[in-house]
PDB file of N, CA and C in Angstrom:
ATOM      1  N   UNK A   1      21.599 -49.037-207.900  1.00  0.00           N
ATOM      2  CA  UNK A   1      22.111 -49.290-209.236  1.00  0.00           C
ATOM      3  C   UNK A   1      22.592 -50.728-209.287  1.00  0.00           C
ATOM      4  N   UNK A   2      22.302 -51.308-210.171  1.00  0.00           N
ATOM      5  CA  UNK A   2      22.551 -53.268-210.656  1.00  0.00           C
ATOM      6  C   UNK A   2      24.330 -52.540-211.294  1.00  0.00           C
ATOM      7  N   UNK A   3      24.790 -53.922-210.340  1.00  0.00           N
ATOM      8  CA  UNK A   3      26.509 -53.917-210.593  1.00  0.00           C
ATOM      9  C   UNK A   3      26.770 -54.796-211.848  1.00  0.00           C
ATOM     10  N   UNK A   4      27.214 -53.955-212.471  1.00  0.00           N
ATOM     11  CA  UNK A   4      27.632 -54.676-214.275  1.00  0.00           C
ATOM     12  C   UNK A   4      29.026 -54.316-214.662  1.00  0.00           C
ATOM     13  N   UNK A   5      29.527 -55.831-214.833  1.00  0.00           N
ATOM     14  CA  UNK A   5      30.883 -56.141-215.070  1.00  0.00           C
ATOM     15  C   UNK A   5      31.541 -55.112-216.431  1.00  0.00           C
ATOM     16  N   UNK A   6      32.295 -54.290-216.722  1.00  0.00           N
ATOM     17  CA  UNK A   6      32.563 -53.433-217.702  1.00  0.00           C
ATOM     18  C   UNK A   6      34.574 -53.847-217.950  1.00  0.00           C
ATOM     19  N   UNK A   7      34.438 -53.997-218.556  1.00  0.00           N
ATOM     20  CA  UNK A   7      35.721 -54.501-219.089  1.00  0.00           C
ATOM     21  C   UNK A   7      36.718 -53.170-219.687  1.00  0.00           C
ATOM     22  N   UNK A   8      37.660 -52.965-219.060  1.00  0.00           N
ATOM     23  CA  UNK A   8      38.740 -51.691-219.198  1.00  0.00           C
ATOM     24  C   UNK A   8      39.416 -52.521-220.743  1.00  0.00           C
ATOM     25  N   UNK A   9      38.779 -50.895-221.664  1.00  0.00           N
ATOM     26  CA  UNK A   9      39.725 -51.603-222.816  1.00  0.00           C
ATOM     27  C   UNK A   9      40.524 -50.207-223.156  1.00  0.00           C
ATOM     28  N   UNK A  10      41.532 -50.552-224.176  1.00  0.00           N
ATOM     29  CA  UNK A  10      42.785 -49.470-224.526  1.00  0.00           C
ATOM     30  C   UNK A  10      42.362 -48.950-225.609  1.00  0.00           C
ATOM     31  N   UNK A  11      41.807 -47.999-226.174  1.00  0.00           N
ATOM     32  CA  UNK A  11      41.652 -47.452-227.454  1.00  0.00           C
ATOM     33  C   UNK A  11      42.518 -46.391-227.351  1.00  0.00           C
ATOM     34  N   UNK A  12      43.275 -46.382-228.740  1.00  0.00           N
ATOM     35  CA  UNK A  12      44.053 -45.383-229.444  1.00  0.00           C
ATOM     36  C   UNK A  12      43.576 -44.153-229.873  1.00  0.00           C
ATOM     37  N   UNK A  13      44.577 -42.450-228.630  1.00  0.00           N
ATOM     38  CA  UNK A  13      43.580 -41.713-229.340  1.00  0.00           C
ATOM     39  C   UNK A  13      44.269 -41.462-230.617  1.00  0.00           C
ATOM     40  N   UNK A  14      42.752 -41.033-231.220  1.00  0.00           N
ATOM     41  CA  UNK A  14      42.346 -40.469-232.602  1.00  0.00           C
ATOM     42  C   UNK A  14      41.665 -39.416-232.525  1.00  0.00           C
ATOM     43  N   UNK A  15      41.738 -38.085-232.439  1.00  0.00           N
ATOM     44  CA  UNK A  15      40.762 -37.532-233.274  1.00  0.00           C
ATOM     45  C   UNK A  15      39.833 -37.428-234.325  1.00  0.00           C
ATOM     46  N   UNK A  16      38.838 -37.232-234.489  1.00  0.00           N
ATOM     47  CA  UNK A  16      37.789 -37.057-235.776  1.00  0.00           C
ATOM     48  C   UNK A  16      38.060 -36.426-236.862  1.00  0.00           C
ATOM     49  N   UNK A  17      37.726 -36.929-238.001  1.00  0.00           N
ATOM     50  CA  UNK A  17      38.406 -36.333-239.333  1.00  0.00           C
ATOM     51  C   UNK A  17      37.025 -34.965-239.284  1.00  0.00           C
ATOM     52  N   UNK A  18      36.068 -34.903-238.922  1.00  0.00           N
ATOM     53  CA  UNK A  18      35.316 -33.630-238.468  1.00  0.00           C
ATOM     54  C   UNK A  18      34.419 -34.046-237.295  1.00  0.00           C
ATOM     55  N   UNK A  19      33.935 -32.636-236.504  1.00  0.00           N
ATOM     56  CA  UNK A  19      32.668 -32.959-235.511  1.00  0.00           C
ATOM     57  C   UNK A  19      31.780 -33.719-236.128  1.00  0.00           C
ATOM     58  N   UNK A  20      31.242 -34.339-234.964  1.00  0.00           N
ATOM     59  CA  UNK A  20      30.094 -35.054-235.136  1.00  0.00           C
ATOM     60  C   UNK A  20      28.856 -34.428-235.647  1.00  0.00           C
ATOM     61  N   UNK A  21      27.855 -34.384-236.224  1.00  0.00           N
ATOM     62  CA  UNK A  21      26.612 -33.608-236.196  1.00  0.00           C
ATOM     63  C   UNK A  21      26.004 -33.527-234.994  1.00  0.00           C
ATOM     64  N   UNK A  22      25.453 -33.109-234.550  1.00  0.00           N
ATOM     65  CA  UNK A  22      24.255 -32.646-233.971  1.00  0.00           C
ATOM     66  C   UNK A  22      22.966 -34.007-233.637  1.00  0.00           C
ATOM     67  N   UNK A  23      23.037 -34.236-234.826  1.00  0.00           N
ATOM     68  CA  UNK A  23      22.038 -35.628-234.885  1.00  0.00           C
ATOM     69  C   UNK A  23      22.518 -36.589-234.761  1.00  0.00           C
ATOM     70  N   UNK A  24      23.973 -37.247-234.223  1.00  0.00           N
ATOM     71  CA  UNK A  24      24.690 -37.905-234.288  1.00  0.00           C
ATOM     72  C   UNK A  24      24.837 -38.104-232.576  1.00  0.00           C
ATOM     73  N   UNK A  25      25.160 -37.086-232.345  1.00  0.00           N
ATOM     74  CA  UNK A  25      25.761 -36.814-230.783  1.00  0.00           C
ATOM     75  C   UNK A  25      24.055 -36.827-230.174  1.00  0.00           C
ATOM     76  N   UNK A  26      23.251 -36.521-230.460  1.00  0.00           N
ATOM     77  CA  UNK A  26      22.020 -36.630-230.228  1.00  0.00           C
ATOM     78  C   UNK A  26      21.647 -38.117-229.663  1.00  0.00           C
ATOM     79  N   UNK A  27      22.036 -39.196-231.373  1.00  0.00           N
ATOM     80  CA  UNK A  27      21.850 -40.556-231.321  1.00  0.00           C
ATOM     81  C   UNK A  27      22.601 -40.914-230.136  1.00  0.00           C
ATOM     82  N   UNK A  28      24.058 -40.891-230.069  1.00  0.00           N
ATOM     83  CA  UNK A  28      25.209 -41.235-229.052  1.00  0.00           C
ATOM     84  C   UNK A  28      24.188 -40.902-227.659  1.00  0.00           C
ATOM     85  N   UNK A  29      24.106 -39.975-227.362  1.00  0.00           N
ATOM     86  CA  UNK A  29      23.657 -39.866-226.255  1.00  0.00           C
ATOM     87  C   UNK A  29      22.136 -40.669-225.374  1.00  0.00           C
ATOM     88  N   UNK A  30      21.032 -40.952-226.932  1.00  0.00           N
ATOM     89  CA  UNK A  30      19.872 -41.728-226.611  1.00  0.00           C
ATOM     90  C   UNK A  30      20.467 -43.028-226.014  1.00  0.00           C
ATOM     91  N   UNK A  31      21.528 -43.610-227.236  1.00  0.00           N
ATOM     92  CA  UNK A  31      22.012 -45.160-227.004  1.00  0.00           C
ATOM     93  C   UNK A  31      22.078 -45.260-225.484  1.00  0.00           C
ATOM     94  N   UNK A  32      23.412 -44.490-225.485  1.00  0.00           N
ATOM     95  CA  UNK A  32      23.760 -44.812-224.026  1.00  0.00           C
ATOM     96  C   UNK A  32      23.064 -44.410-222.859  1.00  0.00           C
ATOM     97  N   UNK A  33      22.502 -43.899-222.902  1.00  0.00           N
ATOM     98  CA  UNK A  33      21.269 -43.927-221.935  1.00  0.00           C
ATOM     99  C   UNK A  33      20.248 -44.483-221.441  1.00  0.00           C
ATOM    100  N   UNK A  34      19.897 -45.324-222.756  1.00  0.00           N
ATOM    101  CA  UNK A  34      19.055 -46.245-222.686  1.00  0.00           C
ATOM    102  C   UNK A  34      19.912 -47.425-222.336  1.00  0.00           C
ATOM    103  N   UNK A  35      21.445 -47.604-222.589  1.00  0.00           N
ATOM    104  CA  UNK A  35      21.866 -48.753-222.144  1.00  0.00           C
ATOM    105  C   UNK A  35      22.210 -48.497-220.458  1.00  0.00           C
ATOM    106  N   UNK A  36      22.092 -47.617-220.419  1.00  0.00           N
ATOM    107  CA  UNK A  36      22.668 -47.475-219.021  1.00  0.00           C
ATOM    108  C   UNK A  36      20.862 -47.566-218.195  1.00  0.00           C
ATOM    109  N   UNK A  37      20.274 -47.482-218.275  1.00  0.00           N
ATOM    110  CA  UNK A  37      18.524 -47.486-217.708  1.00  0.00           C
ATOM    111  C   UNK A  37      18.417 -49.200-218.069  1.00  0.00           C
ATOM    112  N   UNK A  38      18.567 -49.606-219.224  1.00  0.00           N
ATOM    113  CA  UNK A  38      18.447 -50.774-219.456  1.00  0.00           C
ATOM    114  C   UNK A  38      19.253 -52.385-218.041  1.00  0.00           C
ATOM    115  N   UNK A  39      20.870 -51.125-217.753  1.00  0.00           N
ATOM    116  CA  UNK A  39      21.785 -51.717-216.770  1.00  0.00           C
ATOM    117  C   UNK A  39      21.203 -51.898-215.534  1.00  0.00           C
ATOM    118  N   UNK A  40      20.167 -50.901-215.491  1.00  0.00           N
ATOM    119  CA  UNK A  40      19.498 -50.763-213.756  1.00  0.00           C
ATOM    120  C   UNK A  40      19.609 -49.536-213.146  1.00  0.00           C
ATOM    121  N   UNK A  41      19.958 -48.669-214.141  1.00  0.00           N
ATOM    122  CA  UNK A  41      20.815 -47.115-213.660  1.00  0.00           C
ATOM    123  C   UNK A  41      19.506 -46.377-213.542  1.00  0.00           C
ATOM    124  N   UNK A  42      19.549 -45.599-212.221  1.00  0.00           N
ATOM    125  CA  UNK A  42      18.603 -44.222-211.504  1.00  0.00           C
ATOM    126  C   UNK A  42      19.121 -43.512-212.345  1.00  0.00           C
ATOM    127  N   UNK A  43      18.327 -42.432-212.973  1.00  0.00           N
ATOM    128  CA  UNK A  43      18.448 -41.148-212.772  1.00  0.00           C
ATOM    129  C   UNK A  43      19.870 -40.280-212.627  1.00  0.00           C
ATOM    130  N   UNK A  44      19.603 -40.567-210.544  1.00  0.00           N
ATOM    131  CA  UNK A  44      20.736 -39.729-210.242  1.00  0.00           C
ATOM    132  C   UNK A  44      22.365 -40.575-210.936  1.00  0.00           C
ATOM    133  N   UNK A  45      21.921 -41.861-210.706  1.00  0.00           N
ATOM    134  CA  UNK A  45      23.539 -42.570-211.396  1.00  0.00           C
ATOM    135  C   UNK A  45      23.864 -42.360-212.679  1.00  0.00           C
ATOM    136  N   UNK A  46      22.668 -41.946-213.827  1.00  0.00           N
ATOM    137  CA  UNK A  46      23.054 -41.393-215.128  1.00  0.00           C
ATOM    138  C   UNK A  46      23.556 -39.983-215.055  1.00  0.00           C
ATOM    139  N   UNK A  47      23.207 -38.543-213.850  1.00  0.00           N
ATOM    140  CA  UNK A  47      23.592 -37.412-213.762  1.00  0.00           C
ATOM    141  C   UNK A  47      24.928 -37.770-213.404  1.00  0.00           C
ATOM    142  N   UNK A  48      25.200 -38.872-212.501  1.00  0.00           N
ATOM    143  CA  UNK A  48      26.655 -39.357-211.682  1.00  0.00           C
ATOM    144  C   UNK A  48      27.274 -39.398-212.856  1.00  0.00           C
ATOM    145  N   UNK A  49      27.287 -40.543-213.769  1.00  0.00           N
ATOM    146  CA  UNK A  49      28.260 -40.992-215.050  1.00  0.00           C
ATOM    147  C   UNK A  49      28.557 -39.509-215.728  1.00  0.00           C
ATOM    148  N   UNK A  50      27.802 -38.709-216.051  1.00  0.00           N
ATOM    149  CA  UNK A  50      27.572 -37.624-217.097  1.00  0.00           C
ATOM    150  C   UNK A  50      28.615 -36.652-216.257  1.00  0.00           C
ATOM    151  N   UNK A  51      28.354 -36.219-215.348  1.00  0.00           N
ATOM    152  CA  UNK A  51      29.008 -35.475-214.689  1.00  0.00           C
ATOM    153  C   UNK A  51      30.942 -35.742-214.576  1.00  0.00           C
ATOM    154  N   UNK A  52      31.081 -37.108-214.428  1.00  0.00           N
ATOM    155  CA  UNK A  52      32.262 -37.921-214.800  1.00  0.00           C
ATOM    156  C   UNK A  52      32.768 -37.417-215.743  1.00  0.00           C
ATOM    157  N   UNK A  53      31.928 -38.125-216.733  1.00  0.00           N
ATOM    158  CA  UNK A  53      32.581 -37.936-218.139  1.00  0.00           C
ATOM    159  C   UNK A  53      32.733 -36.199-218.569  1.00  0.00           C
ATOM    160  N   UNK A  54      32.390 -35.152-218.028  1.00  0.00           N
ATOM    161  CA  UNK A  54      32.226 -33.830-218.120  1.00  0.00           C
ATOM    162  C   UNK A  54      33.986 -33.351-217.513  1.00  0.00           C
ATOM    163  N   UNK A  55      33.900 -34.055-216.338  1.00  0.00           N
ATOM    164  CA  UNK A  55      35.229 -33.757-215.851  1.00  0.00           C
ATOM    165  C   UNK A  55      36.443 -34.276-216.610  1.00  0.00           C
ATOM    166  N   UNK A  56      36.242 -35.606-216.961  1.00  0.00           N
ATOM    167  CA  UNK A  56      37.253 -36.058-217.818  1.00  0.00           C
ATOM    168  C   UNK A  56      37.579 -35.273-219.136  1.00  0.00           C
ATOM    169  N   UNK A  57      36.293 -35.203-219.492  1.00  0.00           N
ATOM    170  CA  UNK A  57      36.625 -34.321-220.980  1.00  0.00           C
ATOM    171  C   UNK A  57      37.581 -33.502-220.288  1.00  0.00           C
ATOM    172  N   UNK A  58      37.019 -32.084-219.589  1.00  0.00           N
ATOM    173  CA  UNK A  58      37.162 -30.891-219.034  1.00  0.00           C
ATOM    174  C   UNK A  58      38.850 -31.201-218.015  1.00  0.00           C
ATOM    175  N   UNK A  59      39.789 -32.009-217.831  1.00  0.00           N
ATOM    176  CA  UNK A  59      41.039 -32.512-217.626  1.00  0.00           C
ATOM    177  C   UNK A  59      41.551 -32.698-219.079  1.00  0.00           C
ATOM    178  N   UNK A  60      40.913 -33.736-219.492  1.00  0.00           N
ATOM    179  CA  UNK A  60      42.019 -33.392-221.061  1.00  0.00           C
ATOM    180  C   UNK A  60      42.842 -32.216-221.760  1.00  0.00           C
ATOM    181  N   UNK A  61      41.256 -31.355-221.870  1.00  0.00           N
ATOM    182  CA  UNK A  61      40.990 -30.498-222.539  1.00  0.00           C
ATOM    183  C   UNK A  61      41.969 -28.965-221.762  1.00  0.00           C
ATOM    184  N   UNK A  62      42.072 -29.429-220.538  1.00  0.00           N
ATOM    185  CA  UNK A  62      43.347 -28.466-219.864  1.00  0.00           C
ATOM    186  C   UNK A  62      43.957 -28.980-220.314  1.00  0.00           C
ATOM    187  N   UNK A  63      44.827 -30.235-220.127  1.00  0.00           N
ATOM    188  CA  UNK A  63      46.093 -30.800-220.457  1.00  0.00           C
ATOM    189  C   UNK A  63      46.436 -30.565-221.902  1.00  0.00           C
ATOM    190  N   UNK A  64      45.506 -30.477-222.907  1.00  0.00           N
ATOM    191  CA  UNK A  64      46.055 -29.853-224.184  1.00  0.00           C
ATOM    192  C   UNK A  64      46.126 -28.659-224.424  1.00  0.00           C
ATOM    193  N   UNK A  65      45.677 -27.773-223.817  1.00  0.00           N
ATOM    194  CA  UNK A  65      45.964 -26.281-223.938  1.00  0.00           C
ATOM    195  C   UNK A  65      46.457 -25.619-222.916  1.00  0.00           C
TER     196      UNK A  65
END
């Protein structure tokens, strides 16, 4: 995987005034995928990130209930 500088930024949470669609989260997911393949990212390093972000959700999502 090509090492790319990513800059830690602070966003405020917010919740969504509703879910996303379907075709939305669809788009979200092409983008970044393609930016991440575009970065130099295998495969297995896009299952790596995904899997991440699965846990993170899945910690929040205890911590609020």
């Amino acid at each position: 995987m090509k090492e790319t500088n990513l800059v830690s930024q602070t966003v405020p949470e917010q919740k969504p005034a509703k879910p996303m669609t379907d075709k939305a989260v669809r788009s979200l997911a092409d983008s970044i995928y393609q930016s991440l393949k575009e970065e130099g990212c295998e495969e297995r390093d896009i299952i790596g990130v995904s899997s991440q972000l699965i846990g993170l959700v899945t910690e929040q999502f205890r911590k609020d209930n």
